[in-house]
Protein backbone atom coordinates (compact mmCIF):
# COMPACT_ATOMS: atom_id res chain seq x y z
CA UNK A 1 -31.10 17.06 -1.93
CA UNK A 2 -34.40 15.30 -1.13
CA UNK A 3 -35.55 16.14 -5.23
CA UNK A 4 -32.83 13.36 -6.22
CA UNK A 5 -34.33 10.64 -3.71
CA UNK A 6 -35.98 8.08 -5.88
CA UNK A 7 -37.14 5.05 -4.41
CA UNK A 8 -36.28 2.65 -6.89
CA UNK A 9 -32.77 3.43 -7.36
CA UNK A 10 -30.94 0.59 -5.91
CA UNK A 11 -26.92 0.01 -6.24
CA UNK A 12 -24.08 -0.48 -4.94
CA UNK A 13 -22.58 2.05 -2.00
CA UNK A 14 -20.33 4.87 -4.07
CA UNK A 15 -16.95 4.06 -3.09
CA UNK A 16 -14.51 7.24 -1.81
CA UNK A 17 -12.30 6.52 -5.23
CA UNK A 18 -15.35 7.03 -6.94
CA UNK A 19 -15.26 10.59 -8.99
CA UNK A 20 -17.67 12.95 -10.09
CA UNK A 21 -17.29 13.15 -14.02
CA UNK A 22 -17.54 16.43 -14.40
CA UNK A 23 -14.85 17.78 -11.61
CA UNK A 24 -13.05 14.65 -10.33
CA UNK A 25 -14.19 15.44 -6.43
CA UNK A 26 -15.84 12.64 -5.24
CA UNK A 27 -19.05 11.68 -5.83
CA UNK A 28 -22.18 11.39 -3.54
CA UNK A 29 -24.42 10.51 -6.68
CA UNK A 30 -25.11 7.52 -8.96
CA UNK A 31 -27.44 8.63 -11.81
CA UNK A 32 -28.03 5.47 -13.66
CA UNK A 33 -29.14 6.48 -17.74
CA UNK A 34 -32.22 4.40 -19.03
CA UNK A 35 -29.52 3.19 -21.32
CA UNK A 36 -27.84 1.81 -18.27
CA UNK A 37 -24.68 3.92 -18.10
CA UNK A 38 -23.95 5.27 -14.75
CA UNK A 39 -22.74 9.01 -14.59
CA UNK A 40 -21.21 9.87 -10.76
CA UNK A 41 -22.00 13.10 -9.87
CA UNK A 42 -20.32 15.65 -6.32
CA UNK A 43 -23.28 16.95 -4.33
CA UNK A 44 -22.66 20.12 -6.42
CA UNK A 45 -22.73 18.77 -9.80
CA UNK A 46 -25.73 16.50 -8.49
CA UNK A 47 -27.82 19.62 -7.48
CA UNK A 48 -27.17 20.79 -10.79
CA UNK A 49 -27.93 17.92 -13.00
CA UNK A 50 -30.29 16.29 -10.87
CA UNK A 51 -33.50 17.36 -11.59
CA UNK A 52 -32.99 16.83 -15.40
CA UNK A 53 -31.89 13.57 -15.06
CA UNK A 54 -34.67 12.55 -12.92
CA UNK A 55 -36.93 14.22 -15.36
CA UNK A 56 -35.32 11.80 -18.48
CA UNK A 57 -35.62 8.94 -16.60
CA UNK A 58 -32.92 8.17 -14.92
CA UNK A 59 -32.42 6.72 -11.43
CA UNK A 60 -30.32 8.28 -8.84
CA UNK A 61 -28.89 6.98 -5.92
CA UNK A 62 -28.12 10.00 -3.05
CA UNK A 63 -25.58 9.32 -0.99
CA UNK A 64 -25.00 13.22 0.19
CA UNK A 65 -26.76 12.83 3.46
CA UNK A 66 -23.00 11.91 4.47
CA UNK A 67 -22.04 15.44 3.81
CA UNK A 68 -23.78 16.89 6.44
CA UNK A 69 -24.26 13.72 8.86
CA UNK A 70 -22.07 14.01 11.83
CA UNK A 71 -18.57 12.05 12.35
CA UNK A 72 -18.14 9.62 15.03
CA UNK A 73 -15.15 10.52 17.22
CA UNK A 74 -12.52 8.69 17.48
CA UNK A 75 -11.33 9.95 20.68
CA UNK A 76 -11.93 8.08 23.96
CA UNK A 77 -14.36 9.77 26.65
């Protein structure tokens, strides 16, 4: 989701009780309004909304590079 990457959009790390507002999974984005109200967004729901948020001036932070990055194992070698 490289079209949500903006480089000013500082915050906080989402938290894993944090909830997308439109499905309750968890959410991977921040998209904070130019009225400063945050909206949390899945990494479906981000895709979706995304682009028109960016596009109203809102800044998003991207946190779903942790969908796809690799998990450490916890099992020893």
């Amino acid at each position: 989701m490289d079209v949500l990457a903006h480089p000013s959009a500082a915050g906080a790390p989402l938290e894993m009780t944090d909830r997308c507002d439109r499905c309750g999974s968890r959410a991977y984005l921040r998209a904070t309004l130019p009225s400063g109200q945050d909206l949390l967004f899945c990494g479906h729901h981000g895709g979706a909304h995304g682009p028109a948020l960016l596009a109203a001036g809102a800044l998003v932070h991207d946190e779903t590079a942790a969908l796809t990055a690799p998990r450490e194992s916890s099992a020893a070698a």
